[in-house]
C-alpha atoms as a PDB file:
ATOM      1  CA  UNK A   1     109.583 104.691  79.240  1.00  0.00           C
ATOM      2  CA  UNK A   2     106.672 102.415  78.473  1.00  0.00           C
ATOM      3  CA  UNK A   3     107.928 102.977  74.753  1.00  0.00           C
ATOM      4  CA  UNK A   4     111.875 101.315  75.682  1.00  0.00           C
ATOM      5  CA  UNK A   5     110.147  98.498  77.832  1.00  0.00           C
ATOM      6  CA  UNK A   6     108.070  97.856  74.667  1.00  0.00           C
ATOM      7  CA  UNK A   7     111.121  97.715  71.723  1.00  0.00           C
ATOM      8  CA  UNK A   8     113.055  96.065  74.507  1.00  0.00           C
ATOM      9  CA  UNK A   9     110.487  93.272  74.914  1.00  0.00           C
ATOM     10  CA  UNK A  10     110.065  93.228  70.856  1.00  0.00           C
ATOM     11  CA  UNK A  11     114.094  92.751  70.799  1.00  0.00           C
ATOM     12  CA  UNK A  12     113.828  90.168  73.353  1.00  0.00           C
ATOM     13  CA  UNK A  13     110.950  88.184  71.251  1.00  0.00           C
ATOM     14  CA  UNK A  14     113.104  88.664  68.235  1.00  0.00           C
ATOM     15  CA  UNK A  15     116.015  86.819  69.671  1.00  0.00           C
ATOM     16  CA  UNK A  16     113.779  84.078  70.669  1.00  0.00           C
ATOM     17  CA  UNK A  17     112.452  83.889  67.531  1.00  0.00           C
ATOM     18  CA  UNK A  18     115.834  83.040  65.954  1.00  0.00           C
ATOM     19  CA  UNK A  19     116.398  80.864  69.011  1.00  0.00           C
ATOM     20  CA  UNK A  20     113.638  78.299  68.368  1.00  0.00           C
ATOM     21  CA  UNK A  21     114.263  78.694  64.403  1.00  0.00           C
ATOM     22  CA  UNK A  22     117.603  76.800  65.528  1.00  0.00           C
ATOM     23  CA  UNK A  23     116.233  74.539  67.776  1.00  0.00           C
ATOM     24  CA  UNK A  24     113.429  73.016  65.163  1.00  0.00           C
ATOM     25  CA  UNK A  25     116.313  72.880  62.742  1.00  0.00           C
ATOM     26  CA  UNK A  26     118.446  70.491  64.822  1.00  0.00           C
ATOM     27  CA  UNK A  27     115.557  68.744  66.417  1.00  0.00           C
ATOM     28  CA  UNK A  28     113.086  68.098  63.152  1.00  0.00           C
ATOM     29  CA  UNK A  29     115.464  68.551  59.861  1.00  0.00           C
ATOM     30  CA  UNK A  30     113.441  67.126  57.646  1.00  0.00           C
ATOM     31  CA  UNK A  31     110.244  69.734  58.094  1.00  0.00           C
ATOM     32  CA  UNK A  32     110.004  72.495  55.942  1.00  0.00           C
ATOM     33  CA  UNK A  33     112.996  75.262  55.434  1.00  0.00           C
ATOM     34  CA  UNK A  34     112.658  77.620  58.229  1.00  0.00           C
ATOM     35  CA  UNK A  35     112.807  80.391  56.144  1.00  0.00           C
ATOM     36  CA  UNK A  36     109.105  79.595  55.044  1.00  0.00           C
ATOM     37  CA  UNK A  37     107.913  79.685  58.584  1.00  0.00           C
ATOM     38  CA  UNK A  38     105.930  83.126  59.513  1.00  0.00           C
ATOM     39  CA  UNK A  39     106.378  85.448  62.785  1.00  0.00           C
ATOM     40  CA  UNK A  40     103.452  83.629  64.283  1.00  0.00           C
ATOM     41  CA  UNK A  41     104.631  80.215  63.684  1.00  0.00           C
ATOM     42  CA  UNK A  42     108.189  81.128  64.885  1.00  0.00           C
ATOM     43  CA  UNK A  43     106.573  82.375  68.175  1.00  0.00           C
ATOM     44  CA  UNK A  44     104.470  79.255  68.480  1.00  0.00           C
ATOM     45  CA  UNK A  45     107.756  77.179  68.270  1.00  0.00           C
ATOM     46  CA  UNK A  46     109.230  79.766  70.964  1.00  0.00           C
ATOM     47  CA  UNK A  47     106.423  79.137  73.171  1.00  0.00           C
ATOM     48  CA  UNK A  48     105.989  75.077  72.642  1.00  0.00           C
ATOM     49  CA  UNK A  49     109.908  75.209  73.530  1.00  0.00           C
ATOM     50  CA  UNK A  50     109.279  77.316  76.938  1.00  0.00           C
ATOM     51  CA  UNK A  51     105.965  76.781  78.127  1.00  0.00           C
ATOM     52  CA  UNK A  52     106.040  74.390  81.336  1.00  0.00           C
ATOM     53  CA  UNK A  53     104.103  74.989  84.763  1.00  0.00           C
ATOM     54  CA  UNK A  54     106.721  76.701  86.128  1.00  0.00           C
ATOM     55  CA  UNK A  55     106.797  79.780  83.508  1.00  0.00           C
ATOM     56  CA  UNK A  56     103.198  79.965  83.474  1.00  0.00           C
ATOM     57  CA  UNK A  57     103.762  79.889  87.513  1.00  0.00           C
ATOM     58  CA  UNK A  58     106.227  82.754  87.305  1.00  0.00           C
ATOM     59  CA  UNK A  59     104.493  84.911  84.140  1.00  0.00           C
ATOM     60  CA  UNK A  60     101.253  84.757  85.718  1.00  0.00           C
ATOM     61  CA  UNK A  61     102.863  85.907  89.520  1.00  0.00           C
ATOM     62  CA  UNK A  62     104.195  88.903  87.013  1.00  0.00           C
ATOM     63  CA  UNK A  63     100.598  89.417  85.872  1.00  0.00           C
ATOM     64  CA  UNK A  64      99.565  89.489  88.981  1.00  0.00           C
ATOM     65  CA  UNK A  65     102.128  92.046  90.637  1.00  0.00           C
ATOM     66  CA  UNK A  66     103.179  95.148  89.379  1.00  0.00           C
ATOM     67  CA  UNK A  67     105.068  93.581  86.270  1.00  0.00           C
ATOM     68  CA  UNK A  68     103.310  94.388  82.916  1.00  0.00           C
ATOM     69  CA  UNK A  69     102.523  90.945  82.203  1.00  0.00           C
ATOM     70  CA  UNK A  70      99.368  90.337  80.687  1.00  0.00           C
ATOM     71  CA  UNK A  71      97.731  87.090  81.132  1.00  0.00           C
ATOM     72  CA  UNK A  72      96.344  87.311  77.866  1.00  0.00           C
ATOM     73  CA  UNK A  73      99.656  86.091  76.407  1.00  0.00           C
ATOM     74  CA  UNK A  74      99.887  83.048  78.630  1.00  0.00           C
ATOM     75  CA  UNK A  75      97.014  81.326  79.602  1.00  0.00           C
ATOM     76  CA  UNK A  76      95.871  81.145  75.866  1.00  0.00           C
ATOM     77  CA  UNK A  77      98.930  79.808  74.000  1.00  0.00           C
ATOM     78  CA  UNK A  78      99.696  77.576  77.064  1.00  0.00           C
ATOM     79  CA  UNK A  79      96.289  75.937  76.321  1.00  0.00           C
ATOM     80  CA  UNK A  80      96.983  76.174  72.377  1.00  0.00           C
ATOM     81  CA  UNK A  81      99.685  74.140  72.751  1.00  0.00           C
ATOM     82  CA  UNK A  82      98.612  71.444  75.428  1.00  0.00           C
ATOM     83  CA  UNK A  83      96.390  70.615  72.971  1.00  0.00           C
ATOM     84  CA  UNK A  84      98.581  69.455  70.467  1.00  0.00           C
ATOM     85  CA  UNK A  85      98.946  65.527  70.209  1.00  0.00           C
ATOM     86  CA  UNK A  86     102.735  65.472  72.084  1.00  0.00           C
ATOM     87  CA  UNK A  87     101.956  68.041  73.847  1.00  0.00           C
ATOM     88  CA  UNK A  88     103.051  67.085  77.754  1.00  0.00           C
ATOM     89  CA  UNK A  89     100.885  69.953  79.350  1.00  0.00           C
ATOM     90  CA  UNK A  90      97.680  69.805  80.753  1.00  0.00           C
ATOM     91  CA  UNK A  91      94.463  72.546  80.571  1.00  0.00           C
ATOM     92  CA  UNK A  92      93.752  71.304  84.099  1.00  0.00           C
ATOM     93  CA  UNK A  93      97.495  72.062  85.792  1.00  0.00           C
ATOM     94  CA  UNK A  94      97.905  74.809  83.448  1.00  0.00           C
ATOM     95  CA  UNK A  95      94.672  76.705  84.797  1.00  0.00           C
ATOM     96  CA  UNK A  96      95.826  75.385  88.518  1.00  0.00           C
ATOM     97  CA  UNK A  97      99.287  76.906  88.190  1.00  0.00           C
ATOM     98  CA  UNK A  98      98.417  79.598  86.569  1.00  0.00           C
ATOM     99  CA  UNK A  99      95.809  80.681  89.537  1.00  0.00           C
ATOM    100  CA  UNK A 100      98.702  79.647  92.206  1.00  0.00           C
ATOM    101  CA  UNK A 101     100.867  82.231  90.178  1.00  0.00           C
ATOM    102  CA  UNK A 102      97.958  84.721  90.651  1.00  0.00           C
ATOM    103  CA  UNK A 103      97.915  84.439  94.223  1.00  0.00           C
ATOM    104  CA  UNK A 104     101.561  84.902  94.690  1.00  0.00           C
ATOM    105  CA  UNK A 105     101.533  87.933  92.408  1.00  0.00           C
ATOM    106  CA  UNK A 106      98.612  89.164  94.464  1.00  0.00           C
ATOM    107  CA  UNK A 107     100.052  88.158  97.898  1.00  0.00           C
ATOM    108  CA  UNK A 108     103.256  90.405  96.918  1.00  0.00           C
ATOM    109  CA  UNK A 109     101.523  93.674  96.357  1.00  0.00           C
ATOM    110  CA  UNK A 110      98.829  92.643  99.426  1.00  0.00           C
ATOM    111  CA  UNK A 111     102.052  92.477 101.917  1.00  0.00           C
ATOM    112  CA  UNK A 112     103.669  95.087  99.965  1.00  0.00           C
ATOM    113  CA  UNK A 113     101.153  97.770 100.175  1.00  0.00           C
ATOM    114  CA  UNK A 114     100.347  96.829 103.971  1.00  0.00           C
ATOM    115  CA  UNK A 115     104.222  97.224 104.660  1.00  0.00           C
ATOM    116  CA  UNK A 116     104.941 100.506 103.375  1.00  0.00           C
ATOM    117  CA  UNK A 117     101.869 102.439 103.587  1.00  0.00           C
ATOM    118  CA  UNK A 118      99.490 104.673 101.341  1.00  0.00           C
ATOM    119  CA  UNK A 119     101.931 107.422 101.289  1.00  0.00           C
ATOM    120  CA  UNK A 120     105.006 104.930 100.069  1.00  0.00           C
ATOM    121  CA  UNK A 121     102.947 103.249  97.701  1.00  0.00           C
ATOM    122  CA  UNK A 122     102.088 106.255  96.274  1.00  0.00           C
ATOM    123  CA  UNK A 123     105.101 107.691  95.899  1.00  0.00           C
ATOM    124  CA  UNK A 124     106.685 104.486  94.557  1.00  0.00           C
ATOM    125  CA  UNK A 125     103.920 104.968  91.730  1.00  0.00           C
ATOM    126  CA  UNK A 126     104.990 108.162  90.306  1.00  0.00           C
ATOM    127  CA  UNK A 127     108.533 107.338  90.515  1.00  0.00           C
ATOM    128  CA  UNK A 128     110.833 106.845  87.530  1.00  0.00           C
ATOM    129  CA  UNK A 129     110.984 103.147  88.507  1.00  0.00           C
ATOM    130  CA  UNK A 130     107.070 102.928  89.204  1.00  0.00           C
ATOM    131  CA  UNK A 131     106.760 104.474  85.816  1.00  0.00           C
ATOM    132  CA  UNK A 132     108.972 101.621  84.466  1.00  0.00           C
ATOM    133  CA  UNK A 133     106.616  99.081  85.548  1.00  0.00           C
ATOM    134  CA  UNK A 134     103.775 101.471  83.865  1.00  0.00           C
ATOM    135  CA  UNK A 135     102.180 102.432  87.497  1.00  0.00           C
ATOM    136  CA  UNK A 136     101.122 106.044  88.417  1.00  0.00           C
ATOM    137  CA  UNK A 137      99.038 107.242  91.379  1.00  0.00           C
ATOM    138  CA  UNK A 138      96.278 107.897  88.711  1.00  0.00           C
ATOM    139  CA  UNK A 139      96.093 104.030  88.689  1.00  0.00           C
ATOM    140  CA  UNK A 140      96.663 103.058  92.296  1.00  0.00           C
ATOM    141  CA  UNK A 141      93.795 106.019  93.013  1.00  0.00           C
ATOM    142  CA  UNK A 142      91.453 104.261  90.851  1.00  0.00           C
ATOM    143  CA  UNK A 143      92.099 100.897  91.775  1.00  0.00           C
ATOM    144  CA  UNK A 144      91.686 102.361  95.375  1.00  0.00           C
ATOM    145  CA  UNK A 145      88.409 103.501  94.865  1.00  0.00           C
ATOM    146  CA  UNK A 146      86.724 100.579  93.680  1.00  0.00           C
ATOM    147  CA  UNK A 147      88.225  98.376  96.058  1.00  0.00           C
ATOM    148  CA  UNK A 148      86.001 101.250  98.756  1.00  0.00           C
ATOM    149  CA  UNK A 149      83.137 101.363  96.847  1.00  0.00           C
ATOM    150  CA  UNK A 150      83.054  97.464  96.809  1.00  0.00           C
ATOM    151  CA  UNK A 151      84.480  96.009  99.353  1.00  0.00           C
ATOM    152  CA  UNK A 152      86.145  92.524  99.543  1.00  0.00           C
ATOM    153  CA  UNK A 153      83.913  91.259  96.622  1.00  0.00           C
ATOM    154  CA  UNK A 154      86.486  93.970  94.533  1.00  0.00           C
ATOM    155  CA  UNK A 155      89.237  91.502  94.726  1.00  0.00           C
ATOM    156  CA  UNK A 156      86.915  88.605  92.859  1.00  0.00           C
ATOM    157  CA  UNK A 157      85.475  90.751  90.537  1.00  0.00           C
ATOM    158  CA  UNK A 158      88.330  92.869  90.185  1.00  0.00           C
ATOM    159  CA  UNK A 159      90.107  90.030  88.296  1.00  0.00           C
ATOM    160  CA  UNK A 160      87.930  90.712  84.929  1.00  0.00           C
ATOM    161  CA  UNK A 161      88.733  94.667  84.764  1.00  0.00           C
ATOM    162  CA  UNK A 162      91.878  95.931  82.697  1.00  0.00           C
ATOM    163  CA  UNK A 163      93.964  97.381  85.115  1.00  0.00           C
ATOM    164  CA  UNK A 164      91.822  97.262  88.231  1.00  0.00           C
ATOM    165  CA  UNK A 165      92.675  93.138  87.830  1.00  0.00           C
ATOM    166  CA  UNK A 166      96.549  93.671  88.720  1.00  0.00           C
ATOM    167  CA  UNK A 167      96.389  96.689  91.338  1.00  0.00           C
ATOM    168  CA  UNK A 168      93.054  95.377  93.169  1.00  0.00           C
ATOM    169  CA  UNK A 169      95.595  93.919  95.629  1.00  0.00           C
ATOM    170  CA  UNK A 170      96.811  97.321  96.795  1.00  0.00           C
ATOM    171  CA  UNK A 171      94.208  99.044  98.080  1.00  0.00           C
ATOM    172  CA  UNK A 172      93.529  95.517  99.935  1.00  0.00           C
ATOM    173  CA  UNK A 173      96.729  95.262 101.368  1.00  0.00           C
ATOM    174  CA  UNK A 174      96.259  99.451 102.458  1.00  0.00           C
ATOM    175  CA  UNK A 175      92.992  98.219 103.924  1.00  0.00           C
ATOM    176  CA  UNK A 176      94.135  95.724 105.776  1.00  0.00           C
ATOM    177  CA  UNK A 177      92.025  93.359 104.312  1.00  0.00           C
ATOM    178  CA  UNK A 178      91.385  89.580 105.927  1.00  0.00           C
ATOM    179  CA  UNK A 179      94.338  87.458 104.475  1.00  0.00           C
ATOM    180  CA  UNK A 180      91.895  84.304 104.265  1.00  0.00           C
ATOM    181  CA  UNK A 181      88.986  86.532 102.911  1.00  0.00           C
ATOM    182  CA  UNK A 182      91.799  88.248 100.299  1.00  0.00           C
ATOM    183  CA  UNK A 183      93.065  85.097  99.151  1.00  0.00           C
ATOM    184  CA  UNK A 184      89.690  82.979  98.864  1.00  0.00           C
ATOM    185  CA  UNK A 185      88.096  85.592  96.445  1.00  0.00           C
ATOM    186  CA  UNK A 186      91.422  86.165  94.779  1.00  0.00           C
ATOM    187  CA  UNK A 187      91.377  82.315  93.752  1.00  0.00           C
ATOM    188  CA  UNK A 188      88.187  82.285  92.772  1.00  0.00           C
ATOM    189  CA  UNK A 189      88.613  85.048  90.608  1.00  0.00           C
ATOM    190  CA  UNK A 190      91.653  84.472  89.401  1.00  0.00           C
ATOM    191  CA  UNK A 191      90.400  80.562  88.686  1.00  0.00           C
ATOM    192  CA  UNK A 192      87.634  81.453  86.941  1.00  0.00           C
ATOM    193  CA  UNK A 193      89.589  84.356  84.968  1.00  0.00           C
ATOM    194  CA  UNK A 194      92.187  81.606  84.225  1.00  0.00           C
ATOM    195  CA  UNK A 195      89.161  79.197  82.907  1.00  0.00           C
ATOM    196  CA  UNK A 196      87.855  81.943  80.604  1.00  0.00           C
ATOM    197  CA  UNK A 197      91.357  82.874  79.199  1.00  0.00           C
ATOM    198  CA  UNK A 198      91.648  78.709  78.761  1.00  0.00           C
ATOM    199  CA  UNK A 199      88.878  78.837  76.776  1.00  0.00           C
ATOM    200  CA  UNK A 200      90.324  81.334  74.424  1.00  0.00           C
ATOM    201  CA  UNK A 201      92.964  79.145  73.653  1.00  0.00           C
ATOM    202  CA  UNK A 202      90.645  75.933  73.277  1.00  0.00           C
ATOM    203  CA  UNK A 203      88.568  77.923  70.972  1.00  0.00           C
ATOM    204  CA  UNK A 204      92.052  78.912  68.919  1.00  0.00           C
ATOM    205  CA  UNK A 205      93.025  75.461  68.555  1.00  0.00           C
ATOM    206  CA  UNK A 206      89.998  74.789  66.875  1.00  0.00           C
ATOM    207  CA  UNK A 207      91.068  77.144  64.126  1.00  0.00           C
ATOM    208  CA  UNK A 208      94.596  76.398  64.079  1.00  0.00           C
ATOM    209  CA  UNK A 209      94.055  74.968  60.167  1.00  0.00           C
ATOM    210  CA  UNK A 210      92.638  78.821  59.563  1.00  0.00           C
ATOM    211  CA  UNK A 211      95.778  80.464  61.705  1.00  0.00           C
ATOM    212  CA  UNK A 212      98.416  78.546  59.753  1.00  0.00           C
ATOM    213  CA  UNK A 213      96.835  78.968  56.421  1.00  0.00           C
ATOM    214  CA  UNK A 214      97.070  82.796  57.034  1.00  0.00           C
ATOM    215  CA  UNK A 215     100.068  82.790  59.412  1.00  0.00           C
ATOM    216  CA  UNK A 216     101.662  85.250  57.164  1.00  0.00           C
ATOM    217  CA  UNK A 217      99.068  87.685  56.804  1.00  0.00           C
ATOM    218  CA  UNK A 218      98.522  87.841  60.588  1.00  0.00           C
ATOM    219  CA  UNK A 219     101.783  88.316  61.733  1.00  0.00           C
ATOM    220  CA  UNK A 220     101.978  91.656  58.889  1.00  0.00           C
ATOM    221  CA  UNK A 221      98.798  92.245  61.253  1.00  0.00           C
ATOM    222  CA  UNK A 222     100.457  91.692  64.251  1.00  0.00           C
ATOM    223  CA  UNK A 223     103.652  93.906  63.701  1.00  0.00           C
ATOM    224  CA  UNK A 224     101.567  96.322  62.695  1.00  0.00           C
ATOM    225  CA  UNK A 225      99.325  96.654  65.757  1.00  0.00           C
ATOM    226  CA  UNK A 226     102.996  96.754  67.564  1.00  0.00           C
ATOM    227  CA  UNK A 227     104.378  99.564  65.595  1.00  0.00           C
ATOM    228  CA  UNK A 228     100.697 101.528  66.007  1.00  0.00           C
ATOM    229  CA  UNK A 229     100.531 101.094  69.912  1.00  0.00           C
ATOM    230  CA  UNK A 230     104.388 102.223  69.844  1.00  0.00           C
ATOM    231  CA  UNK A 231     103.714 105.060  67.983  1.00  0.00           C
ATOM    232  CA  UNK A 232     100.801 105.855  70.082  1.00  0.00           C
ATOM    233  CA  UNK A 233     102.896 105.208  73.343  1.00  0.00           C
ATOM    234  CA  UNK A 234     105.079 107.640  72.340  1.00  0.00           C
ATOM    235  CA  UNK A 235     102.976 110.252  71.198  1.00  0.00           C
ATOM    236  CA  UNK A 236     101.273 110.172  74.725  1.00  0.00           C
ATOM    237  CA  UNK A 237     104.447 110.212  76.697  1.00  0.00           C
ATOM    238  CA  UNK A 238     105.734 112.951  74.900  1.00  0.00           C
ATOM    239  CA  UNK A 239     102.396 115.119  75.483  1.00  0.00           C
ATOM    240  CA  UNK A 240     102.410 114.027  78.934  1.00  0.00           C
ATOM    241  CA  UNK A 241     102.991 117.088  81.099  1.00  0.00           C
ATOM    242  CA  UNK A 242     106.005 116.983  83.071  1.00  0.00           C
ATOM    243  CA  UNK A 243     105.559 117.410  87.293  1.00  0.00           C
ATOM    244  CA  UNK A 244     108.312 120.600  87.998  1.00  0.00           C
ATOM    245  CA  UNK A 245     110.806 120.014  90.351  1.00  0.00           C
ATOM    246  CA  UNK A 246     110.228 120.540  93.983  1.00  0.00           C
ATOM    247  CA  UNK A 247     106.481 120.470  93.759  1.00  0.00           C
END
């Protein structure tokens, strides 16, 4: 499943792709022929085109719910591209918005997982539509067990582990957790997650002479890291022993 979601999403970008190829055509016909422009710089245009506060708002609530967003891939270019000259974003709103997103992710699965239950939530993880938003028990077990072996502190430093960073609010919400405790060390964490990822795309900026010099040969790079983690998707689905019926 994580395999469909994955060519689905590359479809998706694909579209876009040709999308903002016609939109710098009508809007700046005098730059170069768009047929010189790489996969990376056609994504850049995407991204300049769709970026505002309210889709890093929304993308980074995904991030921080059960959607298979990862914050990697907005923070960053958000930042890349409020630092261009006509650029009308800001790092400061962008790092603000992003950690209100955060919190309304994380306030979803917090009420969520308080509302239905360990037994639900678990359930809802190894179901064909938990499996759709790449969740399994496996996960939510995990995720559960740090949150117990660390307390309310888990949901600050929670924010900076791979997969613990999205589900930390679940075994909160299970908990019971303080709302006011949950949400101050989910903003702080989610802040200062938000401030690192910012950095990243400072830090890329500075290079951007270096990226569009070798745009070509990175996005050959990129596609290929795509096709690799398909191929590897699929290899462990397929391996992935199947749970008979009625057990």
């Amino acid at each position: 499943m994580a395999k469909k979601i994955l060519i689905l999403l590359f479809v998706i970008l694909s579209f876009f792709k040709v999308n903002a190829t016609e939109q710098l055509q009508s809007v700046q016909p005098a730059q170069t022929s768009t047929k010189s422009l790489s996969f990376i710089q056609h994504i850049e245009a995407w991204y300049k085109e769709n970026t505002n506060y309210y889709s890093i708002t929304a993308l980074m609530a995904c991030e921080s719910s059960i959607l298979p967003v990862p914050s990697e891939m907005v923070i960053p270019p958000a930042v890349y591209i409020a630092m261009e000259p006509d650029s009308k974003l800001s790092i400061f709103w962008i790092i603000i918005f992003g950690t209100i997103g955060a919190l309304i992710g994380a306030s979803f699965n917090y009420l969520m997982s308080m509302w239905l239950g360990r037994l639900l939530v678990y359930k809802f993880a190894d179901s064909k539509l938990g499996k759709v938003f790449l969740l399994s028990s496996q996960k939510i077990q995990k995720s559960e067990a740090y949150f117990n072996e660390h307390g309310k502190t888990s949901t600050f430093v929670g924010r900076f582990i791979p997969v613990i960073r999205h589900l930390i609010s679940i075994p909160a919400g299970l908990a019971k957790m303080n709302y006011l405790n949950f949400i101050l060390y989910t903003a702080l964490g989610a802040g200062l997650w938000n401030c690192c990822l910012a950095l990243l795309g400072y830090l890329a900026h500075g290079q951007q002479d270096i990226i569009n010099k070798y745009s070509h040969e990175l996005s050959f790079v990129f596609v290929g890291v795509g096709v690799v983690l398909i191929g590897w998707l699929a290899i462990k689905a397929k391996k992935r022993p199947q749970t008979p019926k009625g057990a």
